[in-house]
Protein backbone atom coordinates (compact mmCIF):
# COMPACT_ATOMS: atom_id res chain seq x y z
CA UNK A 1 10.18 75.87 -72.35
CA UNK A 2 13.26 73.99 -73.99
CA UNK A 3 15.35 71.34 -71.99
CA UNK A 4 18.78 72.35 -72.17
CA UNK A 5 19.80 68.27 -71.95
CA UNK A 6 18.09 66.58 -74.78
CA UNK A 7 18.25 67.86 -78.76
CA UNK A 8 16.01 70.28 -79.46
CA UNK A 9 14.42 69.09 -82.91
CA UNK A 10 13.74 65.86 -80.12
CA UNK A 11 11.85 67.99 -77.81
CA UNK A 12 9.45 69.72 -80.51
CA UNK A 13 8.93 66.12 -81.50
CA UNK A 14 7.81 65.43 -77.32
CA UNK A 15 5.97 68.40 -77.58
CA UNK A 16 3.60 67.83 -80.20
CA UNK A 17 3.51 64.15 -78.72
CA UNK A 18 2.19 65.30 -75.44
CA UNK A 19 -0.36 67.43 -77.48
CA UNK A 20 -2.03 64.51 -79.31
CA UNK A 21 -1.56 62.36 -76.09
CA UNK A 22 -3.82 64.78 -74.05
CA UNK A 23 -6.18 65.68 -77.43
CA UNK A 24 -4.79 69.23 -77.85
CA UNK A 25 -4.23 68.13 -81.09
CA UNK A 26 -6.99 65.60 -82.49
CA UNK A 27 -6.40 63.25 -85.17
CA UNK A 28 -7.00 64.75 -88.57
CA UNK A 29 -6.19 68.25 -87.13
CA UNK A 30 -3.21 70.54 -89.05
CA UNK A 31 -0.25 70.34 -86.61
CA UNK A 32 1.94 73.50 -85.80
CA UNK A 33 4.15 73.87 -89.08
CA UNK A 34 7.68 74.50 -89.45
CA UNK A 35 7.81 78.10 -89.47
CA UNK A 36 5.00 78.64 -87.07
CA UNK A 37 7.41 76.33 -84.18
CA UNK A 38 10.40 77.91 -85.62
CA UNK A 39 8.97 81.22 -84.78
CA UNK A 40 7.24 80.16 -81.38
CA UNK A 41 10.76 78.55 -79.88
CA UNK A 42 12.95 80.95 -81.61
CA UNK A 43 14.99 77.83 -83.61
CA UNK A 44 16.10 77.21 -86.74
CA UNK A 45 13.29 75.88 -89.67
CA UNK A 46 15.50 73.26 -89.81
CA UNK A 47 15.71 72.19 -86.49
CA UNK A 48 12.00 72.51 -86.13
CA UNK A 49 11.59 70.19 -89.44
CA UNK A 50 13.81 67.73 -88.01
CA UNK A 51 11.56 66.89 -84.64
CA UNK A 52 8.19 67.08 -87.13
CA UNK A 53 9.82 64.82 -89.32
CA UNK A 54 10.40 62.21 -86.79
CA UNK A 55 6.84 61.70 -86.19
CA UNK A 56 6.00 61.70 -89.59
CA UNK A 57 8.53 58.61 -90.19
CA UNK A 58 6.93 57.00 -87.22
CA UNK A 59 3.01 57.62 -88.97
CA UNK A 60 2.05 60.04 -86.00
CA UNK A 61 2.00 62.93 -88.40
CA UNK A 62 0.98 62.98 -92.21
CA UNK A 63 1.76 65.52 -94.92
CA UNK A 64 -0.85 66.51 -96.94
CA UNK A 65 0.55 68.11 -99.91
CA UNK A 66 0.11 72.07 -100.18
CA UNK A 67 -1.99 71.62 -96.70
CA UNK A 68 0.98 70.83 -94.38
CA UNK A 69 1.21 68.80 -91.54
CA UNK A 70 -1.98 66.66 -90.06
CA UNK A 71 -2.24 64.02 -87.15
CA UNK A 72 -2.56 60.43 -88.73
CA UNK A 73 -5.69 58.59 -87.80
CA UNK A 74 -4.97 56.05 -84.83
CA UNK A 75 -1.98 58.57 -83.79
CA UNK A 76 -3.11 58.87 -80.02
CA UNK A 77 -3.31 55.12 -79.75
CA UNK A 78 0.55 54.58 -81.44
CA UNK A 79 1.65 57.39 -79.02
CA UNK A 80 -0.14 55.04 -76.12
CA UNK A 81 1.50 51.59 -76.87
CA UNK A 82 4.51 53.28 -77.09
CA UNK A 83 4.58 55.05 -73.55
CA UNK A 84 3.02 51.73 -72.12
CA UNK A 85 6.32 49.92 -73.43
CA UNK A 86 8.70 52.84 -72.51
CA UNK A 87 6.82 52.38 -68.55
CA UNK A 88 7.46 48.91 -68.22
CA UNK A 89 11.01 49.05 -69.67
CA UNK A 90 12.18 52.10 -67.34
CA UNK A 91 9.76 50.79 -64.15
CA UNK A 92 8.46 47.47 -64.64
CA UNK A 93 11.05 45.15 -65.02
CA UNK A 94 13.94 47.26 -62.22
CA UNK A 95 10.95 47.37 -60.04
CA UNK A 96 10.44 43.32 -61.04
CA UNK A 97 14.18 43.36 -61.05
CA UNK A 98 14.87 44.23 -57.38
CA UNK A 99 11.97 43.04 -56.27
CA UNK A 100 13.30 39.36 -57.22
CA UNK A 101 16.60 40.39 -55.60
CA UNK A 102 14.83 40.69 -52.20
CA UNK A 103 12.31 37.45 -52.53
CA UNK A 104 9.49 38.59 -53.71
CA UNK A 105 7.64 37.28 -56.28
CA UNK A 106 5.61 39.17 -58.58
CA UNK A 107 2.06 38.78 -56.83
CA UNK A 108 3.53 39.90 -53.44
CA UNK A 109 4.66 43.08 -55.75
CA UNK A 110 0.97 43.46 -57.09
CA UNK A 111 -0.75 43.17 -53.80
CA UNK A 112 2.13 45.93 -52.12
CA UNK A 113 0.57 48.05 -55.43
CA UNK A 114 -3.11 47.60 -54.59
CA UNK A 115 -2.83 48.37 -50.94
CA UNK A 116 -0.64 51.69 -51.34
CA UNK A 117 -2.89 54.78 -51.29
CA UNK A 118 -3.75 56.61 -54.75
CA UNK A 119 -1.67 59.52 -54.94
């Protein structure tokens, strides 16, 4: 299902994200092409081209000429780093931020973490 807020050629970028994240798609596997996500979402080839080719210019998808689209080797662990910096820039440091703000330092912060119940 599309997200009306964000572009759409962004979101079938996400999407095929989330499926190498959570080994839907393995590395080495042929990713959804063009026409096929064109088709599925009901978009324009072009939009569809645009989100594929934003993970190809970041090296999480290769082309393989007159084979299509593949997931580059060491994909899932690129995808990883980059979440684990994208956490700690939209949690970590407000939540280090604020915490500061109220006099506490960062172990205090940790220890509030290891005593809260898993959800």
């Amino acid at each position: 299902m599309m997200d009306e807020g964000r572009a759409l050629f962004v979101q079938i970028a996400e999407q095929i994200e989330a499926s190498v994240l959570d080994g839907t798609l393995a590395e080495g596997e042929r990713a959804p092409s063009t026409n096929e996500l064109s088709a599925f979402h009901r978009i324009n080839p072009a939009t569809a081209a645009k989100g594929i080719n934003l993970l190809v210019d970041r090296g999480i998808l290769v082309k393989r000429r007159g084979l299509g689209m593949f997931v580059a080797e060491g994909a899932r662990e690129v995808l990883r780093q980059d979440r684990r910096r994208e956490f700690a820039d939209r949690y970590l440091t407000p939540l280090l931020t604020e915490a500061r703000a109220v006099g506490l330092t960062t172990e205090a912060v940790v220890e509030m973490i290891r005593t809260q119940p898993d959800p």
